[in-house]
C-alpha atoms as a PDB file:
ATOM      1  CA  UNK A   1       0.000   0.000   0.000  1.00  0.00           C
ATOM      2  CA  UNK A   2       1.315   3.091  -0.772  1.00  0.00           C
ATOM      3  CA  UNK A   3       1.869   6.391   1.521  1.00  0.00           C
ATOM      4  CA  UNK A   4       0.260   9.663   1.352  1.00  0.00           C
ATOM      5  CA  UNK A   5       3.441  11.249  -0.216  1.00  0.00           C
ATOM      6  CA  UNK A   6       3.920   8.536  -2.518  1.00  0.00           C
ATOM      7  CA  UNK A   7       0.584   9.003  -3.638  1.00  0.00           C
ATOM      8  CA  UNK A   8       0.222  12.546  -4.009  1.00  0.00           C
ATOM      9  CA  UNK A   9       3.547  12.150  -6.251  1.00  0.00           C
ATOM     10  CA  UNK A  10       1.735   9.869  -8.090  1.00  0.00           C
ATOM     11  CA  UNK A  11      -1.330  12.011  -8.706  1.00  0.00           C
ATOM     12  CA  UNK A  12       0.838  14.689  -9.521  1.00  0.00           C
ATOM     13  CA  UNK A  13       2.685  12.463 -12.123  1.00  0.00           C
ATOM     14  CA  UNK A  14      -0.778  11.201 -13.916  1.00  0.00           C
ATOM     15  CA  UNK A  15      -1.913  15.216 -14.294  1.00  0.00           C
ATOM     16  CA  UNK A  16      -4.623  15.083 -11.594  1.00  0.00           C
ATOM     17  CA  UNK A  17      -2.482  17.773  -9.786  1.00  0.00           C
ATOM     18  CA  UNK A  18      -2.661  17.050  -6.341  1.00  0.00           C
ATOM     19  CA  UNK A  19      -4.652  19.991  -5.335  1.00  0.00           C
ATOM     20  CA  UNK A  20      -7.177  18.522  -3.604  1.00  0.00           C
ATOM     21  CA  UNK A  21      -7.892  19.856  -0.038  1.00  0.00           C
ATOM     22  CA  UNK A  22      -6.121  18.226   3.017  1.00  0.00           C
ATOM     23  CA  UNK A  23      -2.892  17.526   0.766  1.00  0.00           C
ATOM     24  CA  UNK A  24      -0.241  18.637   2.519  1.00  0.00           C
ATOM     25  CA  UNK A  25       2.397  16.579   0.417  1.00  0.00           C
ATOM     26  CA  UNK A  26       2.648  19.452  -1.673  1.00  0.00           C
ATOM     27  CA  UNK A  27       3.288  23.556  -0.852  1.00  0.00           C
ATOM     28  CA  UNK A  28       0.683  26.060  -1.961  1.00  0.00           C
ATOM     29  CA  UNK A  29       2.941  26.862  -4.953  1.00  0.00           C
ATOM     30  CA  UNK A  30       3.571  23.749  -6.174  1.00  0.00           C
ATOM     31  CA  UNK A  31      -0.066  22.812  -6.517  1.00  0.00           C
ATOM     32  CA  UNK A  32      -0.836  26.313  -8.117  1.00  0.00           C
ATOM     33  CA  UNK A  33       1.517  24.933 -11.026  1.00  0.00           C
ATOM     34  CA  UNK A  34       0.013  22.232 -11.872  1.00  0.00           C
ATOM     35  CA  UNK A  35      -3.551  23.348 -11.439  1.00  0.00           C
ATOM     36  CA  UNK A  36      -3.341  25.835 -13.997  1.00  0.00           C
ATOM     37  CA  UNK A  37      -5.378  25.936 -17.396  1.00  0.00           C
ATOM     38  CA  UNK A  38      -3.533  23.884 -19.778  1.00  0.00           C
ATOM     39  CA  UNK A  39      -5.826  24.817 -22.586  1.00  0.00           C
ATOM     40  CA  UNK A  40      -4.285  29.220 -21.660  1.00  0.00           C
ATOM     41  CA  UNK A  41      -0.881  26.833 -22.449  1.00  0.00           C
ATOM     42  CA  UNK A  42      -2.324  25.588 -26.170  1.00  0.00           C
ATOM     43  CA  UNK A  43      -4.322  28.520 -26.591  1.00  0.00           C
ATOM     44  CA  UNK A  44      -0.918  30.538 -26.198  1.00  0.00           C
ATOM     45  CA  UNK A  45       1.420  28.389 -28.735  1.00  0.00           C
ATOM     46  CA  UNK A  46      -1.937  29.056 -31.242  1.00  0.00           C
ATOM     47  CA  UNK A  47      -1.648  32.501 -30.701  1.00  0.00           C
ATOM     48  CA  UNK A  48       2.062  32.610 -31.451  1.00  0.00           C
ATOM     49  CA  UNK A  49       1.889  30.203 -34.157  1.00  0.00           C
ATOM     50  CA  UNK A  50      -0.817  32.445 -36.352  1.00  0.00           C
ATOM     51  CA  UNK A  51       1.107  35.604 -35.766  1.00  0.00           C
ATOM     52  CA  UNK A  52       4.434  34.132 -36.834  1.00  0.00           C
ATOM     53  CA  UNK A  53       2.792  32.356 -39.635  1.00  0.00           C
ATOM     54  CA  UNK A  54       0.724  35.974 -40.823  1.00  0.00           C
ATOM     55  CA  UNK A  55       4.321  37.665 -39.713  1.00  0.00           C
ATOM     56  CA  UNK A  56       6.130  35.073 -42.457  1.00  0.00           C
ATOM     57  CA  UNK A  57       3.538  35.787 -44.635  1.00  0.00           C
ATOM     58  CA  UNK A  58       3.861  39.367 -44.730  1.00  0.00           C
ATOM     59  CA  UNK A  59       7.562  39.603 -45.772  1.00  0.00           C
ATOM     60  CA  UNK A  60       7.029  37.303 -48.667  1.00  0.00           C
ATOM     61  CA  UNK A  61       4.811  39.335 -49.895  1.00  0.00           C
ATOM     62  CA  UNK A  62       6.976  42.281 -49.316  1.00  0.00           C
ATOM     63  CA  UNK A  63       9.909  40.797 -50.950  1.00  0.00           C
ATOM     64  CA  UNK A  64       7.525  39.696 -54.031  1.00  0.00           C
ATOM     65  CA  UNK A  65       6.016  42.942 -54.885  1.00  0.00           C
ATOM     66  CA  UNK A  66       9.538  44.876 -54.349  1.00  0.00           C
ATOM     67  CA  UNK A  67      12.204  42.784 -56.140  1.00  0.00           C
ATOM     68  CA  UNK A  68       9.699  40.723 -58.182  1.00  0.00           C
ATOM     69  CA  UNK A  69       9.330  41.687 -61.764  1.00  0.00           C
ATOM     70  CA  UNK A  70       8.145  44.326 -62.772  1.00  0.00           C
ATOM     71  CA  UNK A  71       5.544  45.303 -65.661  1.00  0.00           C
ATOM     72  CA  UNK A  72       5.194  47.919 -68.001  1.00  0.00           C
ATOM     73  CA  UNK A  73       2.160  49.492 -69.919  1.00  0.00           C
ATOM     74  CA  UNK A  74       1.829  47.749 -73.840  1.00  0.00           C
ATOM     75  CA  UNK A  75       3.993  49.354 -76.215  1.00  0.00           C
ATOM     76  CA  UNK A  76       6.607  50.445 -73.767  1.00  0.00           C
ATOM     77  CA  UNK A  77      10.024  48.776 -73.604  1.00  0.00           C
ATOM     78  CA  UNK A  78      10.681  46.917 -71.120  1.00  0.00           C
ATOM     79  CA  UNK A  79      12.016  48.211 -67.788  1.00  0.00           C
ATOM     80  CA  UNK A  80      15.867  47.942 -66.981  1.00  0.00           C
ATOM     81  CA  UNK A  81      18.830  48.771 -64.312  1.00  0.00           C
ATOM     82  CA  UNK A  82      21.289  51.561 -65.546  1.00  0.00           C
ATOM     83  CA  UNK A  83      24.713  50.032 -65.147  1.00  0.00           C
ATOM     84  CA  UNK A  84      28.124  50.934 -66.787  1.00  0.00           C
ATOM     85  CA  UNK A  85      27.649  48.505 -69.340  1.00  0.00           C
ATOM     86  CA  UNK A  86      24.349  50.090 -70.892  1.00  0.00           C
ATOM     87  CA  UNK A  87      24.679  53.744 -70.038  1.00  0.00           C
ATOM     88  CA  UNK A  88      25.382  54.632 -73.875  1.00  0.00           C
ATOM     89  CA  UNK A  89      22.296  52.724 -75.011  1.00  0.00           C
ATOM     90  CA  UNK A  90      19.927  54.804 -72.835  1.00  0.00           C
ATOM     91  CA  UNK A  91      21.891  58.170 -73.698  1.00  0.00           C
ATOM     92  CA  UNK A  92      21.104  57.309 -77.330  1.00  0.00           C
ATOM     93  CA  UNK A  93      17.259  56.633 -76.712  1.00  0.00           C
ATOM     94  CA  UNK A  94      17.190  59.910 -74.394  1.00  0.00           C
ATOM     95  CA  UNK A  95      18.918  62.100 -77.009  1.00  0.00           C
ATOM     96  CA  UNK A  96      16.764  60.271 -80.254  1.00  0.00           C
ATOM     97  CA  UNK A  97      13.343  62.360 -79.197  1.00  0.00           C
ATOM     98  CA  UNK A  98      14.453  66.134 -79.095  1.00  0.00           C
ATOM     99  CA  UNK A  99      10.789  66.645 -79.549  1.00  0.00           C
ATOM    100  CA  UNK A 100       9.301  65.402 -76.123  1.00  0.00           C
ATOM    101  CA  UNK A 101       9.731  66.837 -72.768  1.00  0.00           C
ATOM    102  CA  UNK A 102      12.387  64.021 -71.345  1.00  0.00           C
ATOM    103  CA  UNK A 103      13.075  64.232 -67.050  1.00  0.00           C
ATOM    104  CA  UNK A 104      15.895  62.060 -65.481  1.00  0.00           C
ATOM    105  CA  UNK A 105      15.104  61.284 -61.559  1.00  0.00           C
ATOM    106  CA  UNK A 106      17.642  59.866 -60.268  1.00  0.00           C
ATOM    107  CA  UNK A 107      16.767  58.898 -56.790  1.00  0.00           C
ATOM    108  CA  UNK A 108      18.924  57.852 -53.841  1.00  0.00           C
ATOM    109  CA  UNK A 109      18.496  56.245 -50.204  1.00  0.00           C
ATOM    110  CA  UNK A 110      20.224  58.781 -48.366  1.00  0.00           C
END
């Protein structure tokens, strides 16, 4: 047969908690531990879970729309990065239409 401390340890062990009036196996703090809500435990990791999951989603979409291709209206030419290599082919497009207005904005992040 087993003692009261053996049992309560026992309880404790098979999640019934051991907070039962008259056990005095365990201290007030102990058995406030494992009384408490284990659902405000799941309920917690869901919580976390759908705002790192809408958090994840977020950026993707972020990185998508910014460095994902981008489209131009029909019967434009395509859009594309100034580099060394192709300056003189855009300075011979912007010079070949004297007739239109032509702006240049060159923008920068600081």
């Amino acid at each position: 047969m087993l003692g009261s401390r053996q049992l309560a340890w026992k309880r404790v062990a098979l999640g019934s908690g051991g907070c039962d009036v008259g056990n005095d196996s365990l201290s007030a703090g102990y058995c406030r531990i494992h009384c408490r809500s284990v659902l405000r435990d799941v309920e917690m990791k869901k919580k976390r879970a759908t705002v790192v999951t809408a958090a994840a989603v977020l950026l993707l979409l972020a990185f998508a729309y910014l460095w994902g291709p981008s489209s131009v209206p029909a019967g434009q030419e395509p859009l594309l990065a100034l580099t060394s290599t192709n300056f003189s082919e855009f300075e011979k497009a912007f010079d070949s239409d004297t007739g239109a207005p032509r702006l240049v904005l060159l923008l920068s992040p600081t």
